[in-house]
N, C-alpha and C. Protein backbone atom coordinates (compact mmCIF):
# COMPACT_ATOMS: atom_id res chain seq x y z
N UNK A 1 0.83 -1.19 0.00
CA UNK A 1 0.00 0.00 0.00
C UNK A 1 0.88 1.26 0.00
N UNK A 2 2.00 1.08 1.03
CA UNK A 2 2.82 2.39 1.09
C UNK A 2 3.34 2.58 -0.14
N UNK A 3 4.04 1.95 -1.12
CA UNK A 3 4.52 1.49 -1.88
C UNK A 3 3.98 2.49 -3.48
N UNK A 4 2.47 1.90 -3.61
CA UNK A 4 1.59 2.34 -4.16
C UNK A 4 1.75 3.76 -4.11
N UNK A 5 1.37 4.41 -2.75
CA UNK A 5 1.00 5.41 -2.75
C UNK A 5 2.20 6.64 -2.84
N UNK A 6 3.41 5.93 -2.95
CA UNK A 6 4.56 7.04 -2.81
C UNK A 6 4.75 7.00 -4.84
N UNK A 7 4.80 5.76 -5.29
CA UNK A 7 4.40 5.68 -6.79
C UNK A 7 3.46 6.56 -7.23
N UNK A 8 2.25 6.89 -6.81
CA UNK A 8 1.56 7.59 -6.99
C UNK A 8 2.09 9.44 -6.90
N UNK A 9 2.26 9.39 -6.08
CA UNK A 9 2.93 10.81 -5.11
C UNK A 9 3.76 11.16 -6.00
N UNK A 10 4.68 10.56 -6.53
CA UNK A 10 5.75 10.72 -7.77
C UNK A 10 5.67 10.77 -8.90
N UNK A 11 4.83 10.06 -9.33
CA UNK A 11 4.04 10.50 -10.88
C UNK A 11 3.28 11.47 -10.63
N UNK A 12 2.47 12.28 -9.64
CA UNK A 12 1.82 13.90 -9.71
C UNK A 12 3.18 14.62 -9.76
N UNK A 13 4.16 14.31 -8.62
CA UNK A 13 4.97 15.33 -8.81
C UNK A 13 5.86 15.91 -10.21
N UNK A 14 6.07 14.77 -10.56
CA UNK A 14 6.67 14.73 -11.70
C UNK A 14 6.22 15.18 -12.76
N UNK A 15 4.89 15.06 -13.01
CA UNK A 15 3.91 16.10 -14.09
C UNK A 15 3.66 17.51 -13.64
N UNK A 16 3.49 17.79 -12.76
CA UNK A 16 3.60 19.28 -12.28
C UNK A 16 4.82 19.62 -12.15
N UNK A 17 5.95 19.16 -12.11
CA UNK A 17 7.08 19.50 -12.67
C UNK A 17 7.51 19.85 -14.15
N UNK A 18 7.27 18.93 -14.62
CA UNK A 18 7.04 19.05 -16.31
C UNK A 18 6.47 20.35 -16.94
N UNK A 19 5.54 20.40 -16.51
CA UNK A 19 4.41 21.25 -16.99
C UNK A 19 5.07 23.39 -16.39
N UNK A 20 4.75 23.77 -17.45
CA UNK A 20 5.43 24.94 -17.05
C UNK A 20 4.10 25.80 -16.00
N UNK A 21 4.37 26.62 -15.06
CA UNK A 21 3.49 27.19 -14.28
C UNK A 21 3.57 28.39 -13.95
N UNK A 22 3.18 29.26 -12.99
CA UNK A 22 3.38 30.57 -12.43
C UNK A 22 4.23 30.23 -11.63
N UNK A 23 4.11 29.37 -11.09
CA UNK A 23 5.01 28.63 -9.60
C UNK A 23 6.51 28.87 -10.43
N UNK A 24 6.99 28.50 -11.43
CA UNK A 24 7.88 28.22 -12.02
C UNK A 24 8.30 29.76 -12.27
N UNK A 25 8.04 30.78 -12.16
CA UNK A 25 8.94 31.80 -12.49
C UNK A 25 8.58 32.97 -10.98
N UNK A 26 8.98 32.84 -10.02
CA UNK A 26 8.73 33.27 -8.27
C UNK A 26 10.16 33.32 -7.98
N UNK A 27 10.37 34.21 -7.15
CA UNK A 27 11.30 34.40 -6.50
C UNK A 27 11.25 34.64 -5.25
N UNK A 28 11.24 33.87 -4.00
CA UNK A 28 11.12 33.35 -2.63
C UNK A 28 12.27 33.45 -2.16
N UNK A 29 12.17 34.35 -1.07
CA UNK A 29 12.93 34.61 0.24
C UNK A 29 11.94 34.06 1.69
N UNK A 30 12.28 33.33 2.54
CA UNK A 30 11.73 32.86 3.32
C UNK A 30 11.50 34.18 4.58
N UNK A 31 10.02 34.49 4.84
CA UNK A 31 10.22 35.76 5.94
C UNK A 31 9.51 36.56 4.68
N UNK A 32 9.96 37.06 3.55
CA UNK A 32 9.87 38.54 2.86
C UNK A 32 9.04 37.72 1.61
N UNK A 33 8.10 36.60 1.25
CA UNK A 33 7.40 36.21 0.67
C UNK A 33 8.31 35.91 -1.04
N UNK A 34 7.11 36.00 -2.04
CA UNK A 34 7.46 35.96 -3.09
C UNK A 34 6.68 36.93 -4.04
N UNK A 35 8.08 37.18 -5.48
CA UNK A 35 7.90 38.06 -6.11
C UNK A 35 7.35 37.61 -7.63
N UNK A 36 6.89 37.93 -8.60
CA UNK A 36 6.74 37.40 -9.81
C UNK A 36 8.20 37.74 -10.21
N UNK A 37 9.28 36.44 -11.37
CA UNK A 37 10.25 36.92 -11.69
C UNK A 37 10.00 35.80 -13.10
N UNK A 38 9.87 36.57 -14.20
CA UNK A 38 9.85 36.11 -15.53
C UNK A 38 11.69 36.00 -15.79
N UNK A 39 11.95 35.47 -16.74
CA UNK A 39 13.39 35.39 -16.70
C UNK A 39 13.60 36.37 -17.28
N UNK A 40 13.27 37.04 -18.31
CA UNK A 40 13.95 38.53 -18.63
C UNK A 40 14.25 39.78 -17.83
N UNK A 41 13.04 39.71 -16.75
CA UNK A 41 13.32 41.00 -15.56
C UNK A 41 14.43 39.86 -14.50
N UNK A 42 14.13 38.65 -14.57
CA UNK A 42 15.23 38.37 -13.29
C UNK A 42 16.91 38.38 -14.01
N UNK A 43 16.76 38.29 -15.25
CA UNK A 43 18.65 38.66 -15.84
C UNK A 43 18.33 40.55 -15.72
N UNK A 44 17.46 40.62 -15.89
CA UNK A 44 17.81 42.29 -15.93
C UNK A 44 18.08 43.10 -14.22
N UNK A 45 17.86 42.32 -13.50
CA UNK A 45 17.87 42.18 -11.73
C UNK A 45 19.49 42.12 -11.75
N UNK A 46 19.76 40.45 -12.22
CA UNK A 46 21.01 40.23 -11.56
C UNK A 46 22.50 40.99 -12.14
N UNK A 47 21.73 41.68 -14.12
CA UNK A 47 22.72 42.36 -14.35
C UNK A 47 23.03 43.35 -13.70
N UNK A 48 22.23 44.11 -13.16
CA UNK A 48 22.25 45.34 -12.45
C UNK A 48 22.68 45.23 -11.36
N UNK A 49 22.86 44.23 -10.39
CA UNK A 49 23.29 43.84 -9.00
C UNK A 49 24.88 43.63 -9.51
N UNK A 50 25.11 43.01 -10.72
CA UNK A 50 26.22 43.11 -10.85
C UNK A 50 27.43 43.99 -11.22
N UNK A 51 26.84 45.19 -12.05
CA UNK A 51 27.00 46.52 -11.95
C UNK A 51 27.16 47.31 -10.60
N UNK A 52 26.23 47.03 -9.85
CA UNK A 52 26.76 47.74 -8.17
C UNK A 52 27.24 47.08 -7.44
N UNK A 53 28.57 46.03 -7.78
CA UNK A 53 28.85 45.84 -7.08
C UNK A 53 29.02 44.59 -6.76
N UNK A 54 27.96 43.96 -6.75
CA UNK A 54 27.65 42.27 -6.10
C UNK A 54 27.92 41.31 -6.88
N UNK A 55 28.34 40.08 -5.79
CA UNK A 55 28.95 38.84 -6.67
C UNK A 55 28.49 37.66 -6.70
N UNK A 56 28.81 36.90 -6.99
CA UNK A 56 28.19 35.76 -7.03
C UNK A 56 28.98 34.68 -6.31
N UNK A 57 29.58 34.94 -5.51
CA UNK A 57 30.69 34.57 -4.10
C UNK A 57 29.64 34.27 -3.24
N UNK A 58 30.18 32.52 -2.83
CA UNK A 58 29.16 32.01 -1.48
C UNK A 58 29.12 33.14 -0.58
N UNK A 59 30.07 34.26 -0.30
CA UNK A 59 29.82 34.89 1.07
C UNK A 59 29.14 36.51 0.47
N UNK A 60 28.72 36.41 -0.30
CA UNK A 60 27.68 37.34 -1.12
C UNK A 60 26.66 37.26 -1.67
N UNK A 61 26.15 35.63 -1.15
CA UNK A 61 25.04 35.16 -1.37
C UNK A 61 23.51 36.08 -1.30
N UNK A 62 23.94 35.78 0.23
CA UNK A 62 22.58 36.91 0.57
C UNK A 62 22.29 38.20 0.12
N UNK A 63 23.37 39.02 0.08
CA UNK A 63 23.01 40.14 -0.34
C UNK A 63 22.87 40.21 -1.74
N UNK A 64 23.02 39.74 -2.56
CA UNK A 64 22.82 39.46 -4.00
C UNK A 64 21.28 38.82 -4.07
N UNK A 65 21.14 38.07 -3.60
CA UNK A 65 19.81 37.41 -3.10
C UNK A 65 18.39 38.39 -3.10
N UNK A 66 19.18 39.17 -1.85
CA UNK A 66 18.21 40.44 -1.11
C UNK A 66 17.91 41.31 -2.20
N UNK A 67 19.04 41.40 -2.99
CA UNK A 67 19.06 43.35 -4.10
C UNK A 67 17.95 42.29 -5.02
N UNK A 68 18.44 40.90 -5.96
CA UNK A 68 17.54 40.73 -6.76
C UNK A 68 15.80 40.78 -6.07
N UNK A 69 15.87 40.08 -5.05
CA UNK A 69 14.19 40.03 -4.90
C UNK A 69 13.55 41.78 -4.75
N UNK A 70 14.49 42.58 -3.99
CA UNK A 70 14.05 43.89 -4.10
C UNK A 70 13.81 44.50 -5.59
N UNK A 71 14.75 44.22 -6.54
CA UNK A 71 14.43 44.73 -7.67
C UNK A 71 13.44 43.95 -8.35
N UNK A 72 13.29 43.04 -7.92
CA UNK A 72 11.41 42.13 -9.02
C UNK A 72 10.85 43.02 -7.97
N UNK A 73 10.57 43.15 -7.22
CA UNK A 73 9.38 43.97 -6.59
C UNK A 73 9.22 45.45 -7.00
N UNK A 74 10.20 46.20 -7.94
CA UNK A 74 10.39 47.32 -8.13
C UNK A 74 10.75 47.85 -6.74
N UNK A 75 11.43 48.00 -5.85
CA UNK A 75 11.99 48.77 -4.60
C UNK A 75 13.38 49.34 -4.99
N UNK A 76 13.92 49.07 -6.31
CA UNK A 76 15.27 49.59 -6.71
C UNK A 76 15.33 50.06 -8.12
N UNK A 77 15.52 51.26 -8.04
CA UNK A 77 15.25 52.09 -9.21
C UNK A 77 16.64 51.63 -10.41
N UNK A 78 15.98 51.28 -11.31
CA UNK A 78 17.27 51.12 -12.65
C UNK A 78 18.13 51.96 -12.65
């Protein structure tokens, strides 16, 4: 039965994976919610983060993190 039902559980997941969604273009910070991020505004985010500055260095994670989700929300002026 368990068996079954995790087979089961895995073939939904796996089609809603497949399948393209809204879910699929979000940008989630845990605490500060989520933003709509189509991929053209999220390269146009991270080019600009990279212009002021920010890297893509494990210990620059976060703040690279922080500037992109602020800029999908519009909070950072181009």
């Amino acid at each position: 039965m368990r068996l079954a039902f995790t087979a089961a559980a895995l073939a939904v997941s796996t089609i809603a994976l497949s399948t393209p969604s809204v879910a699929q273009y979000q940008h989630c910070i845990p605490g500060r919610g989520c933003v709509p991020a189509p991929p053209e505004k999220y390269n146009a985010c991270f080019q600009l983060a990279l212009q002021r500055g920010l890297s893509v260095s494990v210990g620059d994670f976060r703040n690279l993190d922080s500037f992109i989700h602020q800029c999908l929300a519009g909070r950072i002026p181009h």
